[in-house]
Every structure is written in C-alpha cells, then in structure tokens.
Protein backbone atom coordinates (compact mmCIF):
# COMPACT_ATOMS: atom_id res chain seq x y z
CA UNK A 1 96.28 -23.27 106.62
CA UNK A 2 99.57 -24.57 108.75
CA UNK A 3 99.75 -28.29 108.76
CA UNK A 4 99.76 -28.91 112.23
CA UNK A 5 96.25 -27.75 112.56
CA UNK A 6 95.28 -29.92 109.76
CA UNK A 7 96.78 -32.56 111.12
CA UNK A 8 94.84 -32.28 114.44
CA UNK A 9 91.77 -32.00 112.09
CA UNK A 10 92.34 -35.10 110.45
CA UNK A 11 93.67 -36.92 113.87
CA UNK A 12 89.55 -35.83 115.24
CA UNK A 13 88.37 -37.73 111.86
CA UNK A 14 90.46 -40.80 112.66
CA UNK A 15 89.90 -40.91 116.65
CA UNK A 16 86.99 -39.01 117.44
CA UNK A 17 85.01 -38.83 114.08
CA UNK A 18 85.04 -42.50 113.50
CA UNK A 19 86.81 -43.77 116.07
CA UNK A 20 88.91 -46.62 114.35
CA UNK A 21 89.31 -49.73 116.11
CA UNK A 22 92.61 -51.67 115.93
CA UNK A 23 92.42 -54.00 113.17
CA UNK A 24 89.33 -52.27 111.58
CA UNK A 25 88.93 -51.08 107.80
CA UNK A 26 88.22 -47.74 106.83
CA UNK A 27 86.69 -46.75 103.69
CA UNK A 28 86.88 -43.03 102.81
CA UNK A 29 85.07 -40.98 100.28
CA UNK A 30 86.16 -37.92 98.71
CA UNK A 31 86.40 -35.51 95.89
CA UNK A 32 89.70 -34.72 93.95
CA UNK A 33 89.74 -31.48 96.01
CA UNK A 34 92.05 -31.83 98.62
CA UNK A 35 94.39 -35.16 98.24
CA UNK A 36 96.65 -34.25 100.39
CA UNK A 37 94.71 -33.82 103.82
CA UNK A 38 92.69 -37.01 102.50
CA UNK A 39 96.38 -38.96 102.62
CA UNK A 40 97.10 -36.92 106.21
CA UNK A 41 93.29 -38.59 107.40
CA UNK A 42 93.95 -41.92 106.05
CA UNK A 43 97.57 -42.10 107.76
CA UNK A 44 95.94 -41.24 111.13
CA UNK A 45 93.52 -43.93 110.14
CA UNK A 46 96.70 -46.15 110.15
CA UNK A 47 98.30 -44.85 113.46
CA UNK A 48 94.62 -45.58 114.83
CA UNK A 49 94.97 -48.87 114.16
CA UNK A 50 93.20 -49.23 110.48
CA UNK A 51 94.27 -52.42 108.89
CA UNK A 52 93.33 -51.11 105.35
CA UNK A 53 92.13 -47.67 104.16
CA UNK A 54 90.30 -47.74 100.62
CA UNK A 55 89.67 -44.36 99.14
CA UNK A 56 86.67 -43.95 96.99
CA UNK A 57 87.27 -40.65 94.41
CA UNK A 58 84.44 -38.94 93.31
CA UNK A 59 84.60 -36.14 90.38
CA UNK A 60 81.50 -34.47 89.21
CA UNK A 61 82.18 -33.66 85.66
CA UNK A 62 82.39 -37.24 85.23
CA UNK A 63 78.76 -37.58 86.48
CA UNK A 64 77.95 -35.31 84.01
CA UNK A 65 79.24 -36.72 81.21
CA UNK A 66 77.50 -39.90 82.27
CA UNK A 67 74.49 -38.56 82.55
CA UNK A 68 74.71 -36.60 78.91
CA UNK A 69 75.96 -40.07 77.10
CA UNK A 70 74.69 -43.16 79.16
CA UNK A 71 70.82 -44.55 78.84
CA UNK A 72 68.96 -43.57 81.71
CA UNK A 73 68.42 -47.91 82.20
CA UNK A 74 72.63 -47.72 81.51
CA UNK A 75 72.86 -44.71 84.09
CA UNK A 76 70.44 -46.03 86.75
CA UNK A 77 72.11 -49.78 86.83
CA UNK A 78 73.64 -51.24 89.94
CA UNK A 79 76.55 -53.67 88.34
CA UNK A 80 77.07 -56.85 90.16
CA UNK A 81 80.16 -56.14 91.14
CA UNK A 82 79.07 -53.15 92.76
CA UNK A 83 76.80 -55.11 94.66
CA UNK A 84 79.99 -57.32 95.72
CA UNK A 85 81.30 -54.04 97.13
CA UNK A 86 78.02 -53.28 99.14
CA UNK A 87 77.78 -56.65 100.30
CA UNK A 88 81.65 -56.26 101.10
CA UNK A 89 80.74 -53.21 103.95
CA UNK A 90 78.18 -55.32 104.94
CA UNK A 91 80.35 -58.33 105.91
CA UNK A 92 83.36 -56.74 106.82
CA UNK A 93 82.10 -53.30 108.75
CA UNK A 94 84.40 -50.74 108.09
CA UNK A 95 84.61 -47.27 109.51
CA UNK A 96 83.50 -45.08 106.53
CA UNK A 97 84.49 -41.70 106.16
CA UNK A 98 82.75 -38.64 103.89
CA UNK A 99 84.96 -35.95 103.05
CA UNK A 100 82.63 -33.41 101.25
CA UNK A 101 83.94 -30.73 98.98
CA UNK A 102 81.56 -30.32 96.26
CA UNK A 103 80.38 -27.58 94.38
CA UNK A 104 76.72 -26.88 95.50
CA UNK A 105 75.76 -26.41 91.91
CA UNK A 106 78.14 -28.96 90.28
CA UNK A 107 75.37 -30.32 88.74
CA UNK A 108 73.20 -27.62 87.65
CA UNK A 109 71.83 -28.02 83.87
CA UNK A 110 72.06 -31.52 84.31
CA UNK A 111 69.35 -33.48 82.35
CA UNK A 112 66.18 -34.21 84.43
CA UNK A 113 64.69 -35.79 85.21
CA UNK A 114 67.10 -38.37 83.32
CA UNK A 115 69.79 -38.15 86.43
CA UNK A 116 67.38 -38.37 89.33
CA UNK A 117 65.36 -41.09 88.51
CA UNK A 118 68.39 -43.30 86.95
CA UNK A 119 69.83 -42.00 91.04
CA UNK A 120 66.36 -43.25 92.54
CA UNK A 121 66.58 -46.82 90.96
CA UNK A 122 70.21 -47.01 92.23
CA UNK A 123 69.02 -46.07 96.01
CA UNK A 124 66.55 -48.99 95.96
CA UNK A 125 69.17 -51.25 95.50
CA UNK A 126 71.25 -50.32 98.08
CA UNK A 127 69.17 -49.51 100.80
CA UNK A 128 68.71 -52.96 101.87
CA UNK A 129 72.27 -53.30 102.35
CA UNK A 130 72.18 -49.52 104.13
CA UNK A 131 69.93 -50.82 106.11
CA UNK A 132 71.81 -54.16 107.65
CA UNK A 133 74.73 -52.11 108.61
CA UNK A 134 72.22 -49.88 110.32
CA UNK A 135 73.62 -49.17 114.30
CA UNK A 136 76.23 -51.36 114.13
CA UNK A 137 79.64 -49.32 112.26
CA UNK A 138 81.33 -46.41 112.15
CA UNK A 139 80.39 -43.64 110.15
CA UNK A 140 81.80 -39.40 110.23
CA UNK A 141 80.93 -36.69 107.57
CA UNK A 142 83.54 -33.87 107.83
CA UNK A 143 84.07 -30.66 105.05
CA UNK A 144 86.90 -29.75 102.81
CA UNK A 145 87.33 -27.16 100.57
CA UNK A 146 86.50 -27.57 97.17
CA UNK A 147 87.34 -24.72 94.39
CA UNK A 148 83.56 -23.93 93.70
CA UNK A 149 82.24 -24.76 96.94
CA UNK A 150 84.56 -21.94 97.90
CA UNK A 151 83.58 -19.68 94.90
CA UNK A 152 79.83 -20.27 95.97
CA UNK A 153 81.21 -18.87 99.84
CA UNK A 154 83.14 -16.43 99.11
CA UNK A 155 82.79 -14.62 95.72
CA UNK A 156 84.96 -12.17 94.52
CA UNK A 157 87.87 -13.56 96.20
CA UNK A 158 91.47 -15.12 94.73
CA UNK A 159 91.47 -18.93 94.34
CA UNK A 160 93.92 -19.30 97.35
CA UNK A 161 92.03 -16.45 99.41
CA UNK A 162 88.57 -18.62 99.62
CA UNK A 163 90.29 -21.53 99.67
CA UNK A 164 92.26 -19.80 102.95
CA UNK A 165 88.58 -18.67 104.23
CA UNK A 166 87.03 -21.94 103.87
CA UNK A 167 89.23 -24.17 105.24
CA UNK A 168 89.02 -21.39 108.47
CA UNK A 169 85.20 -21.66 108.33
CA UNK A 170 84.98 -25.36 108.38
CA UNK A 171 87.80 -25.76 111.13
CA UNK A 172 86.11 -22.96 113.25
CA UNK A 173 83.15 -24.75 113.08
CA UNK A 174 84.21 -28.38 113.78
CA UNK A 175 86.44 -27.28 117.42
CA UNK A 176 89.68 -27.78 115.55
CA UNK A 177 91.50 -25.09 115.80
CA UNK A 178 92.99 -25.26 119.20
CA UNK A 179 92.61 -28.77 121.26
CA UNK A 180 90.05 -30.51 119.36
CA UNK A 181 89.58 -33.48 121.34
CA UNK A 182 88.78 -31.76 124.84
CA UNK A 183 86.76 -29.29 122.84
CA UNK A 184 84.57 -31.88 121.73
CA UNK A 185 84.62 -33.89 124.71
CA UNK A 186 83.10 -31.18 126.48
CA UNK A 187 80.96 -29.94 123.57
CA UNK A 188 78.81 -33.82 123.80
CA UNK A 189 78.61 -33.45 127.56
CA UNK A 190 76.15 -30.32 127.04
CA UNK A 191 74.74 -31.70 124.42
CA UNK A 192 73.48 -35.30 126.22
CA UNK A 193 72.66 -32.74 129.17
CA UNK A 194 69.93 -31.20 126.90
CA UNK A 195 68.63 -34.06 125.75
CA UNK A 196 68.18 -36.06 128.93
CA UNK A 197 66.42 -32.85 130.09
CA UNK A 198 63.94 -33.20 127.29
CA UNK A 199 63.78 -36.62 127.59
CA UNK A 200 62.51 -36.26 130.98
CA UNK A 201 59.70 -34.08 129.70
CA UNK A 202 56.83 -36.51 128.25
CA UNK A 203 56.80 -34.58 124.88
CA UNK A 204 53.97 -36.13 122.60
CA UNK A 205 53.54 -33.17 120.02
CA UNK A 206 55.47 -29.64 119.02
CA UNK A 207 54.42 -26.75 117.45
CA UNK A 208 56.75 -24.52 115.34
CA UNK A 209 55.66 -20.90 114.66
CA UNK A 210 57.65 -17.94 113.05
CA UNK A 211 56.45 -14.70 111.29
CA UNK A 212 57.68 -15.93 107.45
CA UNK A 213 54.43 -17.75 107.68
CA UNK A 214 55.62 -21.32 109.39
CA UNK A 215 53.12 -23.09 111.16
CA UNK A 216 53.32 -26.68 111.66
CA UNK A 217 52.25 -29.29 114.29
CA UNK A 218 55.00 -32.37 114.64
CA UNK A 219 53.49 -35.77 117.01
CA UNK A 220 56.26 -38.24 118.78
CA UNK A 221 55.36 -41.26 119.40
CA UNK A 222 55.77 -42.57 123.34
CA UNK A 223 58.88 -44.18 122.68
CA UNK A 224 60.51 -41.23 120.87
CA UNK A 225 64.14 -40.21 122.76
CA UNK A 226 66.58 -36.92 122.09
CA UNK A 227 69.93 -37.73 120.86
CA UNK A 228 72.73 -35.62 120.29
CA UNK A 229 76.50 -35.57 119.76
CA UNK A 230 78.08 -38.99 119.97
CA UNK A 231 76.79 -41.96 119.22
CA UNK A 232 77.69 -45.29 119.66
CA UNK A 233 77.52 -48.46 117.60
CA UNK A 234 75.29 -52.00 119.03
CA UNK A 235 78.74 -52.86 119.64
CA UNK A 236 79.38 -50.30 122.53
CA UNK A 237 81.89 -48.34 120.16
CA UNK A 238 81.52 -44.94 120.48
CA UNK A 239 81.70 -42.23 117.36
CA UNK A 240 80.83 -38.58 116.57
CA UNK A 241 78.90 -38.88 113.10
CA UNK A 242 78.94 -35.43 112.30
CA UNK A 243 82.08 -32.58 112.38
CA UNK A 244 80.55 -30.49 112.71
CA UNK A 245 77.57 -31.09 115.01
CA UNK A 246 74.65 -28.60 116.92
CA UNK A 247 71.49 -30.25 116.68
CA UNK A 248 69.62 -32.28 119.40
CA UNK A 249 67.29 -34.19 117.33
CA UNK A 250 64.76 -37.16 117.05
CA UNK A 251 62.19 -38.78 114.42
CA UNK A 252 59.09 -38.08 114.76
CA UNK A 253 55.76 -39.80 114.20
CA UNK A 254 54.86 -40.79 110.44
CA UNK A 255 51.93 -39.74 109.87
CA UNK A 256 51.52 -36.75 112.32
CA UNK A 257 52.54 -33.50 110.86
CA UNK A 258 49.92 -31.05 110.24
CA UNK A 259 50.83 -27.41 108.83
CA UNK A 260 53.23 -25.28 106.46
CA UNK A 261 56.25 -24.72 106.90
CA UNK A 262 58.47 -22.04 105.03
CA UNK A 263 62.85 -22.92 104.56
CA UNK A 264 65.38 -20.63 105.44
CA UNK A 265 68.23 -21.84 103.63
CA UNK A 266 68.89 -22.94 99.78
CA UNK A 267 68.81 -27.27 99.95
CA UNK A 268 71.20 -28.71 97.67
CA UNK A 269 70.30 -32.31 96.44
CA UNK A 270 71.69 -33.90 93.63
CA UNK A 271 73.97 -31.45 92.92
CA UNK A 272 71.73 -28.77 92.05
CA UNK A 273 70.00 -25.91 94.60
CA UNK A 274 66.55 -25.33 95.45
CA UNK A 275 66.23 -22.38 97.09
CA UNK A 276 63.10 -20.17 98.47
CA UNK A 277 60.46 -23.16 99.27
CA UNK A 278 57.91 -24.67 101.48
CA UNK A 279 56.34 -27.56 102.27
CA UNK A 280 52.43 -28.00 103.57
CA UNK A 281 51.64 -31.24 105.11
CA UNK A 282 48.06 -33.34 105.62
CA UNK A 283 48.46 -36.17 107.93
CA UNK A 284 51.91 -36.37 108.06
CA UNK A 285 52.57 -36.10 104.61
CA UNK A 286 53.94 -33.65 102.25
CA UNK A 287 50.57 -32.62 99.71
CA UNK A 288 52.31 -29.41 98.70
CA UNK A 289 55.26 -28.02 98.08
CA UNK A 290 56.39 -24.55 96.15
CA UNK A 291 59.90 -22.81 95.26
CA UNK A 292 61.22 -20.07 93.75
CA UNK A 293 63.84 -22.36 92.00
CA UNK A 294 63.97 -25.88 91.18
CA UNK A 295 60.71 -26.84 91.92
CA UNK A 296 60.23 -29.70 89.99
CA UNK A 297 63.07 -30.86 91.48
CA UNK A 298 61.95 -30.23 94.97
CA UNK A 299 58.74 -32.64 93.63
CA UNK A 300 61.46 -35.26 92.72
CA UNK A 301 62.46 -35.66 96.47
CA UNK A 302 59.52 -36.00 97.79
CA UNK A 303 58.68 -38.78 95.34
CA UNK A 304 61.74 -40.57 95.81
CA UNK A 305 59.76 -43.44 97.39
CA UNK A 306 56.36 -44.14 99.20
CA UNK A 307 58.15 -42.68 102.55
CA UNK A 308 60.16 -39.79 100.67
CA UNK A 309 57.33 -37.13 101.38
CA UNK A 310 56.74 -38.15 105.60
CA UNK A 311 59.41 -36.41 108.06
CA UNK A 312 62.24 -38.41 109.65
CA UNK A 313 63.96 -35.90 111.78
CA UNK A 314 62.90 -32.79 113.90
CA UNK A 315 66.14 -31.32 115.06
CA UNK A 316 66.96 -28.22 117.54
CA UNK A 317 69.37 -25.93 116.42
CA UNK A 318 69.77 -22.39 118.98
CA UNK A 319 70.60 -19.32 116.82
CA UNK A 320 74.29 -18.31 117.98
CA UNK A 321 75.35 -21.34 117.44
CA UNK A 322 79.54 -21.14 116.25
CA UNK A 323 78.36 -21.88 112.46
CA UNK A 324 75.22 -19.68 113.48
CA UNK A 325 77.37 -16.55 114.48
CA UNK A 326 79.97 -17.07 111.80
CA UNK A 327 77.29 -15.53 109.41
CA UNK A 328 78.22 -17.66 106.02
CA UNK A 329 75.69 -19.41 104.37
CA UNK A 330 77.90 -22.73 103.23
CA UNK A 331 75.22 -23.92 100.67
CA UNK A 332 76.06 -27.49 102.19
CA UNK A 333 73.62 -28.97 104.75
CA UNK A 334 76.04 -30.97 106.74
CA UNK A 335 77.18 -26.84 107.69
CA UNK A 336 73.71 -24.95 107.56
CA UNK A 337 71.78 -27.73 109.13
CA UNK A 338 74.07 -27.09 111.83
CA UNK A 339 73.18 -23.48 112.22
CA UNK A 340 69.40 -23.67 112.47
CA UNK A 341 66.56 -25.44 113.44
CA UNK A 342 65.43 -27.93 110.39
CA UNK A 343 63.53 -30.94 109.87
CA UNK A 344 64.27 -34.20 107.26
CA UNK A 345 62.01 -35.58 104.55
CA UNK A 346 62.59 -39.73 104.72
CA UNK A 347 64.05 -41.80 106.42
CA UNK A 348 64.17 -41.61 110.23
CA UNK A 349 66.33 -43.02 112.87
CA UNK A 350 65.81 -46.70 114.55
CA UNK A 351 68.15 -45.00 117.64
CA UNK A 352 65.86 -42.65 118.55
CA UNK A 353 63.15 -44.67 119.99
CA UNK A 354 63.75 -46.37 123.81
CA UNK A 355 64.86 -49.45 123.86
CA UNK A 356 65.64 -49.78 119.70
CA UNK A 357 68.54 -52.62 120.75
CA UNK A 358 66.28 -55.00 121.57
CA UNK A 359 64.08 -54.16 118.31
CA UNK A 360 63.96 -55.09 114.76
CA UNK A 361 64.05 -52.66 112.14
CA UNK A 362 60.49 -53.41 110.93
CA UNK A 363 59.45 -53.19 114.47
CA UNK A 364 60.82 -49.29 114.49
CA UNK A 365 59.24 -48.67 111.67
CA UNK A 366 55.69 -49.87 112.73
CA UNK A 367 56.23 -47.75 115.83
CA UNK A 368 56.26 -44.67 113.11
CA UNK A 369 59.23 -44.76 112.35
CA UNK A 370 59.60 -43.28 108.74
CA UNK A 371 61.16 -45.96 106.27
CA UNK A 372 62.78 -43.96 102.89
CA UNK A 373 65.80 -44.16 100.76
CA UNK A 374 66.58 -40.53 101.36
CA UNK A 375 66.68 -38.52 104.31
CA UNK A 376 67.04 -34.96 103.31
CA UNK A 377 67.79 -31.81 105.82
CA UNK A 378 66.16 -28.42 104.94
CA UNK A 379 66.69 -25.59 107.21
CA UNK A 380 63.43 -23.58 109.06
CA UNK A 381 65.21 -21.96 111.86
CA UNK A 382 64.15 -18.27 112.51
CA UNK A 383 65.42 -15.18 115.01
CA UNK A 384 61.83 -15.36 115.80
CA UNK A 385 61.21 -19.05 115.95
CA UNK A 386 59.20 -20.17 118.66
CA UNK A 387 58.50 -24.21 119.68
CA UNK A 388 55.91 -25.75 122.14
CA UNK A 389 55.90 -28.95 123.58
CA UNK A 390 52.87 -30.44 124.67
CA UNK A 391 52.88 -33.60 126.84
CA UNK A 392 50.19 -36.21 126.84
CA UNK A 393 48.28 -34.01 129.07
CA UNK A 394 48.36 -31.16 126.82
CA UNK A 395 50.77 -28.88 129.39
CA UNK A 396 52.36 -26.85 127.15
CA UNK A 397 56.22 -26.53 127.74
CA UNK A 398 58.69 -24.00 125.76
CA UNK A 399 61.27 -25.45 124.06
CA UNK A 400 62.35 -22.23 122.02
CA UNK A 401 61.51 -18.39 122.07
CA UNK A 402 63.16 -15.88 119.56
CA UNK A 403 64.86 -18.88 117.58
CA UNK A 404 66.98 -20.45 120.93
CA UNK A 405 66.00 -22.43 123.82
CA UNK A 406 63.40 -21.60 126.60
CA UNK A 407 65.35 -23.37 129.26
C-alpha cells in the first residue's frame, strides 16, 4: 500500500479519529502487526500536538502461554501497579487509540473456562475506573492488518497478497483512500441528519422481523436519543470513535426486550468465534441462547455480570453500506458491525439519553440504562429485515424494509 495513503490514514487517526489536543497524551494500543504505520500514527499524534505518546503492545501467544502456566487467581489478578496505570488515564485523560489486528481465532483451544473467568475478575476491577473517564476523553478504534486476520479474509492467498487486500479493505471502508477528512466531514453530516429525523419521531418500542426466524420487540425509554458519527467529549471536544463507522444507534430500555432473535455474522470474543447463534429474551433479558459453535462460550458472555445478558445498544445499519457492498466478512466486529444491523449485550451508553450532561451515571442507569462490564456487538441485519417503530400512541412508523431504511 503506497505510504502517502497510509499516511493520510494515520493523519484521520490523529486529527479526526481522536482529535488530539495540543498538549494532550495519547496512549495507543496495538499488536506487533504493523509497527511501522503504528510509529507513522503516533508521529501525527506529535504534529497534532501530543505531548507524550505511550504505546501499549499486545501479542497473543503470550496470552496463551499465560493462560496454559499461570493460576487462574495468578491469571485473573489486577497488580497494583496496574491499577496506578488505570488511575493514571483517569487523572491525566489521554486520547487513547486501538489499533486492532488480531487473529479472530488467536485464541482458539485456549483453556476455558480458565481464561474467561480469570478475564471477568479483571473487568470488575477496572470498570470503575472505565467508568469515571466515561464522556469526558478521547477515544478511536481503527483496523490494521494482522497475518491471520488476513489468512481468516482471504484464504488461499500469498502472505503479501492478503496483506495487500486487507489493508485495501480496511482503507476502503474507513474514507481513506482519497481526501479522508472531507469524506468524513460529509459522511457525519448525513449521519446526524438521520438521527435528528428519528429523534423527532417519539419512538417508544421497535420491532425487528426477518424470514431466518428473528422476531423481537426492543422498548426506549422517553429520554432515549439517536447518535451517530462524531461525538464529542463533556468538554466540547469533538472525536469520531469509530473508523470505520455506519450505524445510527441508541440504548435501549433494560428490561424491555421480548422475542428471538437469530445472528448473521460469526462474534468473536475473547479471541475465539462463535458462530451460527441466537438469543431469546423474557423481559429484557437473555433466558436462552443456542450456537452451532462455541456455545458455552456464548453462555460465558452473557454471564459476565448481573447486566451482561440485558441489551445496551440497538443500532441501524442499511444493507449497501461501503463495508456492506464490499462483500468480505472481516470476522472483526468493529468491520461487520458496520455492515449490518446488530444489537449489544451490556453495557449501554449514558450519551444517548437527553440531557445525560446534567446527569449522574447512576441516574442513567436508573432511567434503564444497562450497567455491564462488557458491551458486545453481534450482527442481525438481513436483505429482508424489516423494523417498526411505534410511538407512545402505538402509530406504527417504518424504519426499515428489505434490510435498509423506509425513509
């Protein structure tokens, strides 16, 4: 891939992605994968006006030897220095960057449920401190190619050729390949069009029906709002979360989901796949779930915590969307949540209910809220897909017909 259109990539991370402010810290995250565009993002961190950038390396086999030799008490430990670091982000506020690159199934035939429950006594700890710096920094989850992400893509092909394919994928699909910064520009004006326009509706409850069997009733509450696109800190500050990003979303009510609902994509969580699965839900919470594969860990997530098995996001995704019409299945959600309707198990978010600025966190939550250490995508998005509004008088209003919008 030439270097100049890398560099523009990495330039949207710096100034559109997070948006660094002079004098600002950056932490970034990433895999061994691709050092050199992580140094290229980090030095347009710097010409952004970054006063530090901190990479974090991650490297899978290393989890896995962890999780063969460590205790599970070992394994599941948050050190107190780790805890300095949390409290660290906390204090200080830095932009934070996610470069993913992993290999979807980088951690298959890892012991369970050993690895997820020493990872579930880790999220406890930290959530508190995820949840003061809630609204009020920086954040931006781009792609990179990694080797067997790439494999997973695009089997059959050289090591350089999917690595060539990928990197053409992910660019296509964040608006980087020509002038990313009016392309994206332009891209969050439609988007906050749509969701005003929804906003103005009154929704109180959707239905979601398709022919693979999905049928599932999703409340609001009154305060619930559409948000798409940018975002922008307490602050004022103004940041694009997600490269790529298609969805116009909000969290629903806990407690009011009523139905089945069938997935149309693999979910990858903690390193491993689960693919073929649905979910039924009894007063807003998941009672039943099946899958073709991994369905014990599919149980897992939705007993993460008391909140793990409630929804915290419905999101709109049209089919033809750029990642939509590419036709690759990336076996990542940041990419396939981005190319079809889906919903989130866990945690939902404070911005989307009116008026959240002048709340408290607990005061979201007792709205309804959802309150979880994870929030987990999984695709549901159809060619057949249809959605209903209904407003507190019970007018129905079409929000979707033959998987894209009604309007």
């Amino acid at each position: 891939m030439k270097k100049s259109i890398l560099r523009n990539y990495a330039k949207l991370i710096a100034r559109m992605g997070v948006n660094v402010q002079k004098g600002q810290e950056v932490l970034l995250y990433a895999c061994l994968d691709q050092p050199e565009f992580v140094r290229m993002v980090a030095e347009e961190c710097y010409r952004a006006g970054a006063s530090k950038v901190q990479v974090e390396w991650e490297y899978d086999p290393l989890k896995i030897l962890d999780a063969r030799w460590q205790t599970q008490k070992k394994l599941g430990t948050t050190e107190e220095w780790e805890k300095a670091k949390l409290q660290h982000i906390v204090d200080v506020l830095p932009c934070r960057i996610f470069l993913e690159s992993q290999d979807p199934d980088a951690l298959s035939g890892i012991r369970q449920p050993k690895y997820t429950n020493a990872m579930q006594a880790r999220r406890k700890v930290a959530k508190p401190y995820r949840d003061a710096i809630e609204n009020i920094h920086q954040w931006c989850i781009a792609g990179v190619p990694g080797d067997g992400w790439a494999k997973k893509v695009f089997p059959g092909l050289t090591k350089k050729q999917r690595e060539e394919k990928l990197w053409e994928a992910i660019l296509t699909a964040s608006r980087a390949m020509e002038d990313p910064e009016a392309a994206w520009k332009a891209h969050n004006q439609e988007l906050h069009e749509r969701c005003a326009y929804l906003n103005s509706l009154g929704i109180r409850k959707i239905r979601y029906q398709a022919s693979n069997g999905t049928d599932l009733t999703v409340g609001y509450m009154p305060e619930s709002r559409f948000e798409a696109g940018s975002a922008k800190t307490l602050g004022g500050v103004e940041y694009n979360p997600n490269i790529p990003s298609e969805e116009v979303f909000t969290s629903p009510k806990r407690g009011e989901a009523e139905g089945i609902v069938y997935a149309t994509k693999p979910l990858s969580f903690m390193g491993q796949l689960i693919e073929n699965f649905s979910v039924r839900f009894e007063n807003g919470k998941a009672v039943e779930v099946h899958a073709e594969k991994n369905e014990e860990l599919l149980k897992k997530l939705i007993s993460m915590d008391e909140g793990a098995a409630y929804l915290g996001e419905t999101a709109f995704v049209p089919a033809g969307s750029p990642i939509d019409a590419c036709g690759i299945l990336f076996y990542n959600t940041l990419y396939d949540e981005n190319a079809a309707c889906h919903l989130a198990l866990g945690e939902g978010f404070p911005e989307c209910v009116a008026g959240f600025e002048d709340m408290t966190l607990e005061e979201c939550h007792k709205l309804g809220v959802n309150d979880s250490m994870i929030h987990e995508d999984f695709m549901i998005g159809t060619a057949d897909l249809s959605i209903d509004g209904y407003d507190a008088e019970g007018r129905c209003i079409p929000i979707f017909r033959n998987g894209t919008w009604a309007f």
